[in-house]
C-alpha atoms as a PDB file:
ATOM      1  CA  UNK A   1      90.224  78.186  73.278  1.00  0.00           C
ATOM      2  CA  UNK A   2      89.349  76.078  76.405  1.00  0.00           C
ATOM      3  CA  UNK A   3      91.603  77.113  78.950  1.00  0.00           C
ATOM      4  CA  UNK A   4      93.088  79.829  80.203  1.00  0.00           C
ATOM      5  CA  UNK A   5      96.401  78.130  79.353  1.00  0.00           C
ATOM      6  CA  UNK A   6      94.880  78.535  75.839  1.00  0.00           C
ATOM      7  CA  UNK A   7      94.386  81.994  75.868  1.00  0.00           C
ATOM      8  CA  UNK A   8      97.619  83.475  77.636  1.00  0.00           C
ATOM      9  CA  UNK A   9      99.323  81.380  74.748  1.00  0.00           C
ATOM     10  CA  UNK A  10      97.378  83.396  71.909  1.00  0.00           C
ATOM     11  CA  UNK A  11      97.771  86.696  73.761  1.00  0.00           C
ATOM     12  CA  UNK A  12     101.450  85.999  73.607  1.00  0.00           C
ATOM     13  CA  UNK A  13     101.053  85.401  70.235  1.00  0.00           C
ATOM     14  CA  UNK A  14      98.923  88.395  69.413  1.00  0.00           C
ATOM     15  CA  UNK A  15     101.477  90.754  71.540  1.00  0.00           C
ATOM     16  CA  UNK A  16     104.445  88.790  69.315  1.00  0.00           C
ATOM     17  CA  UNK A  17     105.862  88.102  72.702  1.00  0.00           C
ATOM     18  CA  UNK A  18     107.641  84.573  72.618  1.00  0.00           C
ATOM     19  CA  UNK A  19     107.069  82.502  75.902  1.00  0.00           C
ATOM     20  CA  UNK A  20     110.778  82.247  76.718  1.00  0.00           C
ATOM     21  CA  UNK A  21     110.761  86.167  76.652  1.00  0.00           C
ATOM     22  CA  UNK A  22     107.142  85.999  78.944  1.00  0.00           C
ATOM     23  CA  UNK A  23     108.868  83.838  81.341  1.00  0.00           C
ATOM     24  CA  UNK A  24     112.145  86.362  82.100  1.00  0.00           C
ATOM     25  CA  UNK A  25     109.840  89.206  82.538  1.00  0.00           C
ATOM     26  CA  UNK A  26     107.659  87.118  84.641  1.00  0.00           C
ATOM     27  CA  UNK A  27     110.865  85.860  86.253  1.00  0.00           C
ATOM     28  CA  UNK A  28     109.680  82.303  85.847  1.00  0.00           C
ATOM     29  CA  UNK A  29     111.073  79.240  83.828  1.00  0.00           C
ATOM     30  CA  UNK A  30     110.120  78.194  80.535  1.00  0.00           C
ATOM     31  CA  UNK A  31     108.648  74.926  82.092  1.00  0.00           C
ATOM     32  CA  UNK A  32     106.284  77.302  84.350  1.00  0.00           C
ATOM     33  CA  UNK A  33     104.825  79.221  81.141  1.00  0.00           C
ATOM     34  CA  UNK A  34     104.330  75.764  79.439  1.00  0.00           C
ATOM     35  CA  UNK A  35     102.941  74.246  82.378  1.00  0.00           C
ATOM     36  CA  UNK A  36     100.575  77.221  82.481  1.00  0.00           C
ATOM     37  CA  UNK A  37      99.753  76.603  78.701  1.00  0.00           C
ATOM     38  CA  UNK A  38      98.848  72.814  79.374  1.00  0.00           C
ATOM     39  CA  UNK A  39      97.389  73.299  82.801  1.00  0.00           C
ATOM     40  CA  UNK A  40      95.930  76.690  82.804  1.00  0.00           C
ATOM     41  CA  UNK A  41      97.440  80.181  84.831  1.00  0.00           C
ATOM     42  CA  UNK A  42      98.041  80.133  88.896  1.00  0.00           C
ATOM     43  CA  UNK A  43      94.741  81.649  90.001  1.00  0.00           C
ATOM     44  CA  UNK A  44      97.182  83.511  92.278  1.00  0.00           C
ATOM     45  CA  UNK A  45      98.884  84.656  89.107  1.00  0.00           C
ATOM     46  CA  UNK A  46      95.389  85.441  87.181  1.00  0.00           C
ATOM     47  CA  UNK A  47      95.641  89.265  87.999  1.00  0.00           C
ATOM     48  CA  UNK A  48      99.191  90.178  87.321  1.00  0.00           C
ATOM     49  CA  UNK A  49      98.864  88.691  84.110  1.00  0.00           C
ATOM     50  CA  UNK A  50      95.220  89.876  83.011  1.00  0.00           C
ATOM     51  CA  UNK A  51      96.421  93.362  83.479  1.00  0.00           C
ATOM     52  CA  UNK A  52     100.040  92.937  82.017  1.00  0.00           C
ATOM     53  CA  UNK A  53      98.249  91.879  78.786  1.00  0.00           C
ATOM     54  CA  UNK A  54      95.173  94.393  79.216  1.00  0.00           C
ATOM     55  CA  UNK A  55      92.324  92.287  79.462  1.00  0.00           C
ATOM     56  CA  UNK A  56      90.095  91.204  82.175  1.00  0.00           C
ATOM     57  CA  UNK A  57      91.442  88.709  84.763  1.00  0.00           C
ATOM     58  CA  UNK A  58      87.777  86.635  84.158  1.00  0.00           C
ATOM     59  CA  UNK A  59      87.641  86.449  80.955  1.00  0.00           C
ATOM     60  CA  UNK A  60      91.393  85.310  81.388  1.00  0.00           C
ATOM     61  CA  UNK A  61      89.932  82.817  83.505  1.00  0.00           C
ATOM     62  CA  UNK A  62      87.289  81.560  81.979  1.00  0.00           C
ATOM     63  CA  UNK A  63      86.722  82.900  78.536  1.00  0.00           C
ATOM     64  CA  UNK A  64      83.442  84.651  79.575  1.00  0.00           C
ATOM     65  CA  UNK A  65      82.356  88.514  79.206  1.00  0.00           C
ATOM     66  CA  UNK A  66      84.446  91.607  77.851  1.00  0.00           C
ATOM     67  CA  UNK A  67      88.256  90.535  76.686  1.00  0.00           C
ATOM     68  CA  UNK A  68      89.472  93.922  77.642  1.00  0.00           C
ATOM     69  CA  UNK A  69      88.528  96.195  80.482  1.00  0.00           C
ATOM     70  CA  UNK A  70      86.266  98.752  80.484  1.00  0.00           C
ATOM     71  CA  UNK A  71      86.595 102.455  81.519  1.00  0.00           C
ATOM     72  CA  UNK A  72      85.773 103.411  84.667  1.00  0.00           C
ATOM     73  CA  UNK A  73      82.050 104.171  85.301  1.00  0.00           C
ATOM     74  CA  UNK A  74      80.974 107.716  85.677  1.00  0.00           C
ATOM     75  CA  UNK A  75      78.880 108.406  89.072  1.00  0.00           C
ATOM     76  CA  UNK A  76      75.749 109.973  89.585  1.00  0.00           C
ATOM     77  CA  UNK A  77      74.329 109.585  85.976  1.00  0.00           C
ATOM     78  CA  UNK A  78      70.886 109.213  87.424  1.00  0.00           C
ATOM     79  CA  UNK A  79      70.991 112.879  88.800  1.00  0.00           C
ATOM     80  CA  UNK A  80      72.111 114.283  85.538  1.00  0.00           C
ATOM     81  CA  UNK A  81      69.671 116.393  83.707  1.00  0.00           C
ATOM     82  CA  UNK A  82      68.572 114.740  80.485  1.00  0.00           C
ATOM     83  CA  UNK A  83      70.708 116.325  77.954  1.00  0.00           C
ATOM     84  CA  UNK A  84      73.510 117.199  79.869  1.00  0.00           C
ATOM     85  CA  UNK A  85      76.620 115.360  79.482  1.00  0.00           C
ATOM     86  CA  UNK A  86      79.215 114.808  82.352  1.00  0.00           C
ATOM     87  CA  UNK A  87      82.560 116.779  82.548  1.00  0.00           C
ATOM     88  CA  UNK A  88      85.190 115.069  81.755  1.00  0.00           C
ATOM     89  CA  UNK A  89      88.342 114.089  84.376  1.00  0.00           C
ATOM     90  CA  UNK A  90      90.289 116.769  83.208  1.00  0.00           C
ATOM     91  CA  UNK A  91      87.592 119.440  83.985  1.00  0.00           C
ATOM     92  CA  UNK A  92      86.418 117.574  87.172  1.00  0.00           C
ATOM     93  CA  UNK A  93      89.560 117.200  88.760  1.00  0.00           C
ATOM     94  CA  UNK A  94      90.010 121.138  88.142  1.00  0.00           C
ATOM     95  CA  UNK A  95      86.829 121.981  89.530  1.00  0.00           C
ATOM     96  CA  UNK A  96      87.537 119.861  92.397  1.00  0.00           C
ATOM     97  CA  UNK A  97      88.931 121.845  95.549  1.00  0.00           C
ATOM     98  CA  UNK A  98      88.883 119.233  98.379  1.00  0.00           C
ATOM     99  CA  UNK A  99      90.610 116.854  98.509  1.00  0.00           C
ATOM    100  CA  UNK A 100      89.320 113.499 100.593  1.00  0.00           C
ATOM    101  CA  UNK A 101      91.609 112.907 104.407  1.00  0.00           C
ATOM    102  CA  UNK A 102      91.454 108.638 104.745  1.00  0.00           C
ATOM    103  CA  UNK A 103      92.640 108.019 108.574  1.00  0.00           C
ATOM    104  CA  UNK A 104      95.036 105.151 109.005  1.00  0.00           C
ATOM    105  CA  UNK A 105      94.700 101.869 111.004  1.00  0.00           C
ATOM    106  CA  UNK A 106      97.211  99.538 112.390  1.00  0.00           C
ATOM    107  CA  UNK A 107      96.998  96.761 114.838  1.00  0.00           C
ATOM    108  CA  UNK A 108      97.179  97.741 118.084  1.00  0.00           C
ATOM    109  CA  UNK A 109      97.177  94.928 121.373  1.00  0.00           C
ATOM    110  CA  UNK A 110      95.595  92.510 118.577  1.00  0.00           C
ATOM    111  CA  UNK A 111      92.541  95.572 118.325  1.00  0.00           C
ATOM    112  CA  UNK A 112      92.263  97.300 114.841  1.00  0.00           C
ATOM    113  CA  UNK A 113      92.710 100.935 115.592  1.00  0.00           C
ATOM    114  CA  UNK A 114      93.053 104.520 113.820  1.00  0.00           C
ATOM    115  CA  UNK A 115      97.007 105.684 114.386  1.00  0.00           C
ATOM    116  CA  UNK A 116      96.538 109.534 115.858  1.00  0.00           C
ATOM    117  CA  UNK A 117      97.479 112.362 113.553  1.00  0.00           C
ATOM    118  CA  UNK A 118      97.894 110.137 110.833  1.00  0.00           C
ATOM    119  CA  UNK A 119      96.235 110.314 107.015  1.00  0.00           C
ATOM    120  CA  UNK A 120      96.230 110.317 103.393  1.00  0.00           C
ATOM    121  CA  UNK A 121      94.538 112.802 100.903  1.00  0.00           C
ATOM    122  CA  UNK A 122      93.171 111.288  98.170  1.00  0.00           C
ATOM    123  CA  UNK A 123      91.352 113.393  95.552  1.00  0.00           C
ATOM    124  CA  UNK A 124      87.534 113.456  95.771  1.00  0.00           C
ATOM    125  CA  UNK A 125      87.206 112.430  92.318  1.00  0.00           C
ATOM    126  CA  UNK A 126      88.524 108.957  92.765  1.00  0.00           C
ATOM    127  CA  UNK A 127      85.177 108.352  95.173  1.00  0.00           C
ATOM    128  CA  UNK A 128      83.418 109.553  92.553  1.00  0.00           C
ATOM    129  CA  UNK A 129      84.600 107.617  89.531  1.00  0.00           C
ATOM    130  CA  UNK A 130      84.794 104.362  92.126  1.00  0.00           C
ATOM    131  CA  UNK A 131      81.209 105.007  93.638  1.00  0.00           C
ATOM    132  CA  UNK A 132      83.354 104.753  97.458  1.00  0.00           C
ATOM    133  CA  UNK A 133      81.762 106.224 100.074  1.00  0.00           C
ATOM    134  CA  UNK A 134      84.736 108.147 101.965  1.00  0.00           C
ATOM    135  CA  UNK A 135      83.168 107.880 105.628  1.00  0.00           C
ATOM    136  CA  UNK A 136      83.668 104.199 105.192  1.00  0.00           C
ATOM    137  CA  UNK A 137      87.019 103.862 103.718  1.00  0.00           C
ATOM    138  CA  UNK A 138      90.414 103.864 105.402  1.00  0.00           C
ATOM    139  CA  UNK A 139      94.215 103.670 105.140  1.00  0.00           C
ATOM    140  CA  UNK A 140      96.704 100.280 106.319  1.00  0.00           C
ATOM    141  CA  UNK A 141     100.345  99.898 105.832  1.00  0.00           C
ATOM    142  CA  UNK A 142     101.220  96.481 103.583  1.00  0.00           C
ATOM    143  CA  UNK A 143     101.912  94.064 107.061  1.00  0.00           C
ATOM    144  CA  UNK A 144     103.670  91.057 104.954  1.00  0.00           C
ATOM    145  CA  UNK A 145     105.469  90.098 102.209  1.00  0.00           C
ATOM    146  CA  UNK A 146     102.920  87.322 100.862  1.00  0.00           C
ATOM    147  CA  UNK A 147     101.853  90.509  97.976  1.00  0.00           C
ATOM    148  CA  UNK A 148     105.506  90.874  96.607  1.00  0.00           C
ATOM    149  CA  UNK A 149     106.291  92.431  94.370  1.00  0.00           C
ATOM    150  CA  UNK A 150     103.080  93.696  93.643  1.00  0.00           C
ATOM    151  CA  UNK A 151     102.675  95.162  96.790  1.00  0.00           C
ATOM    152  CA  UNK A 152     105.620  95.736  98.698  1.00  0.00           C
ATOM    153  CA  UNK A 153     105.376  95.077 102.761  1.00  0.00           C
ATOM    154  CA  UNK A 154     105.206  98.658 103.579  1.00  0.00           C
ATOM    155  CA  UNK A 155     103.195  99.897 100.866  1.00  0.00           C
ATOM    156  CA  UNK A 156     100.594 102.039 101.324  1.00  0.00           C
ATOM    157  CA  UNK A 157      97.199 100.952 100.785  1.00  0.00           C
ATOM    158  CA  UNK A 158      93.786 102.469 100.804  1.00  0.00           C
ATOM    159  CA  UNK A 159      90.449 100.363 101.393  1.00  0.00           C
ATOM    160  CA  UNK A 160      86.821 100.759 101.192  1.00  0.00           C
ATOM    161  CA  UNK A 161      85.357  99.142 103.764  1.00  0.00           C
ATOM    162  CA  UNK A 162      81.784  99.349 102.258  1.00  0.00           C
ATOM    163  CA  UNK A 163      82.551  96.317  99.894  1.00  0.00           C
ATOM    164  CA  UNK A 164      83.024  93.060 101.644  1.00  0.00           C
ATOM    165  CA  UNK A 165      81.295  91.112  99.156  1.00  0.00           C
ATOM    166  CA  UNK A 166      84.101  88.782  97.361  1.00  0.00           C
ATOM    167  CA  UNK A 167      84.739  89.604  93.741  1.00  0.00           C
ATOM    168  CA  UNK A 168      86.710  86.552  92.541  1.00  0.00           C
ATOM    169  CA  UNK A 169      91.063  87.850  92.095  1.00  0.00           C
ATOM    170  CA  UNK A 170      90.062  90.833  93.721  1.00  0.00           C
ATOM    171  CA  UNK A 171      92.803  92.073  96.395  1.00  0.00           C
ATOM    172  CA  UNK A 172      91.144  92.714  99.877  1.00  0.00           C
ATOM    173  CA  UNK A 173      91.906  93.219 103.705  1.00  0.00           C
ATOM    174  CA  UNK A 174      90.995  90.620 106.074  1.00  0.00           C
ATOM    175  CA  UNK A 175      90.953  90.761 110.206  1.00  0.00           C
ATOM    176  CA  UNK A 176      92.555  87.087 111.090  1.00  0.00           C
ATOM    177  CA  UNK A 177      92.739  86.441 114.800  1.00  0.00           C
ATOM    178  CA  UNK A 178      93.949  89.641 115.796  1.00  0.00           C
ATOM    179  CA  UNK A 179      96.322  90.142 112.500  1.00  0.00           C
ATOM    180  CA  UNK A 180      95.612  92.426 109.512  1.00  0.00           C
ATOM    181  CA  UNK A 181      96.159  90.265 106.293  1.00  0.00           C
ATOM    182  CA  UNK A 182      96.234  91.344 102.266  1.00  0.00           C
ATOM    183  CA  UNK A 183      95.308  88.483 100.153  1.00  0.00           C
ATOM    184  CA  UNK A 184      93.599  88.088  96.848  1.00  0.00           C
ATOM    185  CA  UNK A 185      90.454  85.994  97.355  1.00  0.00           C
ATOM    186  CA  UNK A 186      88.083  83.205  95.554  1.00  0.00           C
ATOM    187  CA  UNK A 187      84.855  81.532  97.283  1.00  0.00           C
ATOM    188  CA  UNK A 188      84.063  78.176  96.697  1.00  0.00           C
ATOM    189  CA  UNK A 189      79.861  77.617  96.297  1.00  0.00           C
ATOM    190  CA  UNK A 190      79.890  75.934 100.192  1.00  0.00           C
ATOM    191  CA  UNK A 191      81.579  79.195 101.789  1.00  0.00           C
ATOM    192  CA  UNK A 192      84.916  77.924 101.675  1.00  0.00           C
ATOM    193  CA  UNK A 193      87.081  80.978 101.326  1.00  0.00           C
ATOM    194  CA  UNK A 194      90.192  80.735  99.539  1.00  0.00           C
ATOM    195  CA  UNK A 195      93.649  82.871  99.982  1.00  0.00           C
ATOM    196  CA  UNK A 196      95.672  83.696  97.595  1.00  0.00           C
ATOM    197  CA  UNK A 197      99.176  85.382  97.739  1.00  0.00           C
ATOM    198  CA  UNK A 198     100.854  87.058  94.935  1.00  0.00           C
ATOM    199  CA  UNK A 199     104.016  85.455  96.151  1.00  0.00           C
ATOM    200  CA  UNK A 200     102.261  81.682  95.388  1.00  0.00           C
ATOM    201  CA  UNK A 201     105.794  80.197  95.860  1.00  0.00           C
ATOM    202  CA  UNK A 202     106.879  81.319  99.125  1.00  0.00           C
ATOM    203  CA  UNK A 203     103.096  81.744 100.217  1.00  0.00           C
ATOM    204  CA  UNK A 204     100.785  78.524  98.898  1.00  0.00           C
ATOM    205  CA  UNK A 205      96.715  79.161  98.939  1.00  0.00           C
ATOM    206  CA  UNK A 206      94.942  78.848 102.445  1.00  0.00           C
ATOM    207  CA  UNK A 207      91.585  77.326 102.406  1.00  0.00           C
ATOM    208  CA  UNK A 208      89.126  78.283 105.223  1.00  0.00           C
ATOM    209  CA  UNK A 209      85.839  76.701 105.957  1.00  0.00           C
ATOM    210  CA  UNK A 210      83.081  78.636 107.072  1.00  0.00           C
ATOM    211  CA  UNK A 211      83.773  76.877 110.609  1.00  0.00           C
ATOM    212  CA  UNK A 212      87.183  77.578 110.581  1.00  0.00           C
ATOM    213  CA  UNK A 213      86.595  81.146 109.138  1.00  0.00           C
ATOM    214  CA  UNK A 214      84.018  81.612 112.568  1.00  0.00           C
ATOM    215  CA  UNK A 215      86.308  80.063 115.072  1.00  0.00           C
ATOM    216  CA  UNK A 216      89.320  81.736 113.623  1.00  0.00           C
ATOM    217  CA  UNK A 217      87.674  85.258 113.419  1.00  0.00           C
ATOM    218  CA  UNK A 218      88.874  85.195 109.986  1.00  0.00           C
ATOM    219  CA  UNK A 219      86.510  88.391 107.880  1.00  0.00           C
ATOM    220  CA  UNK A 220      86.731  90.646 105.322  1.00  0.00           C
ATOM    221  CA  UNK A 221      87.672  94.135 106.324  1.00  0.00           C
ATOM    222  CA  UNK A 222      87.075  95.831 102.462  1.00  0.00           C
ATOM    223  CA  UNK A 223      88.294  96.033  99.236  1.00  0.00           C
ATOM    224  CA  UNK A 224      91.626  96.845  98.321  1.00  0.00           C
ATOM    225  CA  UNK A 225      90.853  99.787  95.962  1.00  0.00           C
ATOM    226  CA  UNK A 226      94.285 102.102  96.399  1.00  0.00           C
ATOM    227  CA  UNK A 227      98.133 101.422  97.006  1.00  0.00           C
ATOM    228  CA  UNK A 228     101.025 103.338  96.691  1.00  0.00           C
ATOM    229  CA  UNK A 229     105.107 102.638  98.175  1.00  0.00           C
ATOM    230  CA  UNK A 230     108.482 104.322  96.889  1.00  0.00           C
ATOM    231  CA  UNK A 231     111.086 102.083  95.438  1.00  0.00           C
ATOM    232  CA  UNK A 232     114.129 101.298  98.040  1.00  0.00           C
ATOM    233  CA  UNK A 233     116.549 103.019  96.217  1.00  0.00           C
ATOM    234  CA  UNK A 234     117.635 104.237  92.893  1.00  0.00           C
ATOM    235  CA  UNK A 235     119.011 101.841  90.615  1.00  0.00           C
ATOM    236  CA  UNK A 236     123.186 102.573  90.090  1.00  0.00           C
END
């Protein structure tokens, strides 16, 4: 297996899931899901699909590391005694009392600014099992539709502001001239950032240059680590 055209085709064979039936839950032709056998998945398509079929969206990509995902690292191993094991969720999240207050932003007069009397509680243990640091993380409404239907525009998303480093397929907040944008990102070895919406139809990749990304105040606010909307209505 070369590609990752080669790959999604034996997952769908390992999951007995023909491609005709991958394509109407994808809501996508037939010619898309053979286009992505013979010329590999969208990048802007890697993520959706990595964790529909429960592996990881790199090795998706490229055929490198773990297939499948791994559980979520335990913090603070290295203050354990020797010996001792670490609870488990179940008995963390009961010995838990606090919960974590995020304060939400918006864009205010093109200046990125915490709404007053505004928050979401998040329980401490997700900054634990994450390794966030909650005096750096914060809370943004969903300002677009380019995220659809993963993320509706509206949603409610949480973001740690201490990771700015790019993580390639990773979703993450960006400040752009004023505006508050959502995008899944890629970095090219010269800089060039890359923008990628899950809506790659109505919303093609945006390539930035590290001159354009100065003179267009285009940077990374944080990582995209929380996000949470109710459906419009209930389905008759």
């Amino acid at each position: 297996m070369n590609t990752s055209g080669d790959r999604l085709k034996t997952l769908l064979h390992e999951c007995s899931l023909s491609p005709s039936d991958f394509a109407a839950q994808r809501k996508v032709t037939p010619q898309h899901v053979n286009n992505w056998f013979k010329r590999g998945v969208p990048l802007a398509r890697l993520d959706e699909i990595a964790e529909l079929l429960c592996v990881r969206s790199k090795w998706l990509r490229t055929g490198e590391g773990p297939k499948h995902p791994a559980p979520l690292p335990r913090l603070n191993t290295a203050l354990r005694k020797p010996g001792t094991e670490p609870a488990e969720p179940s008995l963390l999240a009961a010995s838990t009392a606090d919960d974590v207050q995020l304060p939400f932003y918006s864009m205010q007069s093109r200046q990125f600014r915490p709404i007053p009397d505004r928050h979401l509680r998040l329980p401490v243990r997700v900054f634990d099992a994450l390794g966030i640091d909650p005096d750096v993380a914060l809370c943004v409404s969903m300002p677009a539709s380019n995220m659809s239907p993963l993320l509706p525009r509206g949603s409610t998303l949480a973001i740690d502001c201490g990771l700015k480093h790019i993580v390639e397929g990773e979703l993450y907040a960006l400040l752009h001239n004023g505006r508050l944008r959502i995008h899944s990102l890629s970095q090219r070895a010269n800089g060039t950032l890359r923008l990628h919406s899950h809506d790659s139809d109505e919303h093609p990749t945006e390539t930035y240059s590290l001159a354009q990304l100065k003179s267009q105040k285009l940077s990374v606010l944080g990582w995209v680590f929380w996000w949470g909307h109710l459906r419009d209505s209930r389905p008759v």
